[in-house]
N, C-alpha and C. Protein backbone atom coordinates (compact mmCIF):
# COMPACT_ATOMS: atom_id res chain seq x y z
N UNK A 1 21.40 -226.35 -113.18
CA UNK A 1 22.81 -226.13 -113.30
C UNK A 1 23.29 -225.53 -111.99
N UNK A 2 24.70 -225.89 -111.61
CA UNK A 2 24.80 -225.41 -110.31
C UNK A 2 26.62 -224.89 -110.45
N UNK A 3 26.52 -223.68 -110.52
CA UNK A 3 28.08 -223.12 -110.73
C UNK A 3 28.05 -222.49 -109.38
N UNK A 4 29.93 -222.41 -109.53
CA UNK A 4 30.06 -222.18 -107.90
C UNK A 4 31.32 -221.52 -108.36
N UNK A 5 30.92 -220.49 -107.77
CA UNK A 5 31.94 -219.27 -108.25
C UNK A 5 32.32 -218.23 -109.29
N UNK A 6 31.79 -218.49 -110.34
CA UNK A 6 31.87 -218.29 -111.74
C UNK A 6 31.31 -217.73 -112.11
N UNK A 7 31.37 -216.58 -113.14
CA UNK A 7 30.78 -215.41 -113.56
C UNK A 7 30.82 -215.72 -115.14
N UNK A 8 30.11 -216.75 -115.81
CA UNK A 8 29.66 -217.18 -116.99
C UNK A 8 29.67 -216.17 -117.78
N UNK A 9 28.61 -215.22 -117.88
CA UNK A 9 28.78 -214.20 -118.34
C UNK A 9 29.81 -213.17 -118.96
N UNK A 10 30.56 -213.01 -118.39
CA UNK A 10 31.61 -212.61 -118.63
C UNK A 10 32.89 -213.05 -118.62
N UNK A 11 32.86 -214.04 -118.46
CA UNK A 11 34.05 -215.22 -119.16
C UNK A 11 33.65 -215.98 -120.66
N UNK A 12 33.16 -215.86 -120.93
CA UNK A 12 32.98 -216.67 -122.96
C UNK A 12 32.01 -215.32 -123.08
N UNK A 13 32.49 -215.74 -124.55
CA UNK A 13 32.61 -214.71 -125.67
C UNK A 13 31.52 -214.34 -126.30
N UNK A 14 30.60 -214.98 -126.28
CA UNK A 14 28.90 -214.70 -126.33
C UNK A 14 28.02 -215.01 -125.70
N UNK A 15 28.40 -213.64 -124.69
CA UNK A 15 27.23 -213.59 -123.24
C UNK A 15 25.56 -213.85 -124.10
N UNK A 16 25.24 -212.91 -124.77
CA UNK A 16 23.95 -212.97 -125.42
C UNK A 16 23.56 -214.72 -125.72
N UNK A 17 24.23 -215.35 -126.24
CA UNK A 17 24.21 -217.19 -126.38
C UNK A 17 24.04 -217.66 -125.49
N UNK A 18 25.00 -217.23 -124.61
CA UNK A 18 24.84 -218.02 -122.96
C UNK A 18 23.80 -217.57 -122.29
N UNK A 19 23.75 -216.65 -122.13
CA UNK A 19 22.55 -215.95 -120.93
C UNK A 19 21.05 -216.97 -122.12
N UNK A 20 21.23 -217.33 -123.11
CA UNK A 20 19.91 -217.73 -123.79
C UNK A 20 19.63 -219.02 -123.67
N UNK A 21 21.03 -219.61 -123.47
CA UNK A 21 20.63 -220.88 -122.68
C UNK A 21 20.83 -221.17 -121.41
N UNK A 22 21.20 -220.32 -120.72
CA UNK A 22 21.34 -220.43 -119.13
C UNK A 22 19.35 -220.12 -118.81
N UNK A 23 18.60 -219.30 -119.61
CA UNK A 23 17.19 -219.13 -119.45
C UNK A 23 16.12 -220.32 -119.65
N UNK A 24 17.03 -221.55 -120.83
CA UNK A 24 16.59 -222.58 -120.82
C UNK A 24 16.40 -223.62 -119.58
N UNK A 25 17.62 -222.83 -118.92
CA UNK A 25 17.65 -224.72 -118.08
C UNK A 25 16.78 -224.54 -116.93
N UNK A 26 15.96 -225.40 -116.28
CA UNK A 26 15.01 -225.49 -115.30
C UNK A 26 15.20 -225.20 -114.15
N UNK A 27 16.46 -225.19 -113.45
CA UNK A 27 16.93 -224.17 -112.43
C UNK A 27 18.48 -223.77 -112.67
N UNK A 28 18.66 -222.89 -112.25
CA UNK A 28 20.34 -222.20 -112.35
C UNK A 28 20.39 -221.95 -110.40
N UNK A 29 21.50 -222.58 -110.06
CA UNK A 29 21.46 -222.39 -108.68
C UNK A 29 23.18 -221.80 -108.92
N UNK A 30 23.26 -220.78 -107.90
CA UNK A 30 24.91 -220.13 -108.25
C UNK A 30 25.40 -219.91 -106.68
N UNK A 31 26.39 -220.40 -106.38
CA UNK A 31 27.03 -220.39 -104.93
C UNK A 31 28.08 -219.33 -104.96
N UNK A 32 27.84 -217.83 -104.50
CA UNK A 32 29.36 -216.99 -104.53
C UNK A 32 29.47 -216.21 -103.30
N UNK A 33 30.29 -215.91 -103.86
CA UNK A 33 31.00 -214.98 -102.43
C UNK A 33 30.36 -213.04 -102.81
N UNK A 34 30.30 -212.87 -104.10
CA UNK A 34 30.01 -211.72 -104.67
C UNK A 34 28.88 -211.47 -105.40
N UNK A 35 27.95 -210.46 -105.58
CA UNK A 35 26.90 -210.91 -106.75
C UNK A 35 27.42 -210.59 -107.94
N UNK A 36 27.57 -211.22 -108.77
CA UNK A 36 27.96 -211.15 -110.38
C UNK A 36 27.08 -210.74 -111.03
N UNK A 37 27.32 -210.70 -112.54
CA UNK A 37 26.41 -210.74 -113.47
C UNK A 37 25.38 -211.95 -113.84
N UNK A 38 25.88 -213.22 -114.02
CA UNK A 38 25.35 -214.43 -113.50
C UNK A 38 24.56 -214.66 -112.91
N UNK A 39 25.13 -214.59 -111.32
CA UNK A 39 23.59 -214.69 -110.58
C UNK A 39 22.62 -213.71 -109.95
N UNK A 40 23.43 -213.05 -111.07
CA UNK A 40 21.77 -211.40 -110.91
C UNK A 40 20.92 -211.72 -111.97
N UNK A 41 21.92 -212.16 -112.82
CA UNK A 41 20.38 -211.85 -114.46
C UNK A 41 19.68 -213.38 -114.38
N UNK A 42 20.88 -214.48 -114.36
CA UNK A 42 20.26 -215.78 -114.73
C UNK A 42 19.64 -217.00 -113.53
N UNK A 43 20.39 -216.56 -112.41
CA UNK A 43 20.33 -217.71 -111.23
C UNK A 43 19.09 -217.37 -110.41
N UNK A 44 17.97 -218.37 -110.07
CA UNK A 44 17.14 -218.83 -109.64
C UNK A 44 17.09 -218.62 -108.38
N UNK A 45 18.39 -219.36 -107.17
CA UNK A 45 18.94 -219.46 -106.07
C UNK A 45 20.48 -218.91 -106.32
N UNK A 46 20.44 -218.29 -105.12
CA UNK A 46 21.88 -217.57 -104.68
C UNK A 46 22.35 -218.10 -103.53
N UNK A 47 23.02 -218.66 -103.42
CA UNK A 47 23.91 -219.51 -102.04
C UNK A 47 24.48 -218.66 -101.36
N UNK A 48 24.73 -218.27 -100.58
CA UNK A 48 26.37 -217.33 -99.77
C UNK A 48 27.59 -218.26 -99.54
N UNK A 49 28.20 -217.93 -100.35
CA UNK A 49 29.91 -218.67 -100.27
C UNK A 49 30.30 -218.04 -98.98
N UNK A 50 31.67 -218.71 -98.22
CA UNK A 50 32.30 -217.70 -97.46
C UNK A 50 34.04 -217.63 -98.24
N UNK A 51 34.75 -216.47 -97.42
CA UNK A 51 35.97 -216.43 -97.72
C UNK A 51 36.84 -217.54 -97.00
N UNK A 52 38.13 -218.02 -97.53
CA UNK A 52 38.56 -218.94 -96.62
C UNK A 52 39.33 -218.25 -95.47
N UNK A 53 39.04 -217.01 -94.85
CA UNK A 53 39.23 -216.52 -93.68
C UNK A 53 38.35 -216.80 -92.69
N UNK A 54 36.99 -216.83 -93.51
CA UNK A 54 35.73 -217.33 -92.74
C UNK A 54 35.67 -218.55 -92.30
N UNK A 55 36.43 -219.71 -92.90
CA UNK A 55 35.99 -221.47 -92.94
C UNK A 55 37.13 -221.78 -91.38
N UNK A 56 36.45 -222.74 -90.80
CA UNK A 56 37.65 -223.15 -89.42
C UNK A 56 39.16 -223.87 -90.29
N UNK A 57 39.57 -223.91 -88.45
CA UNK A 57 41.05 -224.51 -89.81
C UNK A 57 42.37 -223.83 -89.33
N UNK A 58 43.32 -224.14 -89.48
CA UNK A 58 44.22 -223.29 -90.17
C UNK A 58 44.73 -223.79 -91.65
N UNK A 59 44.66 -222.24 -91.84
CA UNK A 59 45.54 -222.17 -93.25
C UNK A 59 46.56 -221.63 -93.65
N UNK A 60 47.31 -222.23 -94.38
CA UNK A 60 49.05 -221.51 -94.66
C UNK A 60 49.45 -221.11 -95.68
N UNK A 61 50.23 -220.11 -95.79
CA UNK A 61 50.88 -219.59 -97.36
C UNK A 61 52.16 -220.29 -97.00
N UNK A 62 52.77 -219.57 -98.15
CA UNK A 62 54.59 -219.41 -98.33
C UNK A 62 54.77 -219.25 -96.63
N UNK A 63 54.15 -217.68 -96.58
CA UNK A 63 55.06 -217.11 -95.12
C UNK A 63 54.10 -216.66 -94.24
N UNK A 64 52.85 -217.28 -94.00
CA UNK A 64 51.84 -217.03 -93.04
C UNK A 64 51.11 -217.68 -92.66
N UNK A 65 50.89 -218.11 -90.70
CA UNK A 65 49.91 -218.97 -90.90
C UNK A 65 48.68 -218.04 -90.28
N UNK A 66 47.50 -219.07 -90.78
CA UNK A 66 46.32 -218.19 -90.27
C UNK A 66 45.42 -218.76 -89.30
């Protein structure tokens, strides 16, 4: 399984269910920017996300460019 961003755990309503089948699946790979609960208890591999301050580019809001 490969989540990217997402803190499973604590988004649905029976962590105990999930974390029991997140132990099933044969790898859990988790891509974040933060360590969660997720990919401390259940993930296999930990990716390093970056922020999109970090990525090349420019990027724009409403009233800023970056």
């Amino acid at each position: 399984m490969l989540l990217f961003g997402t803190d499973m755990l604590s988004s649905y309503a029976d962590a105990a269910a999930l974390a029991k089948g997140l132990a099933r699946a044969d790898l859990v790979v988790s891509h974040e920017l933060f360590m969660n609960d997720t990919a401390r208890r259940c993930a296999d591999v930990v990716l390093p996300s970056t922020s999109w301050l970090e990525e090349l580019g420019a990027k724009s809001t409403n009233t800023h460019l970056y």
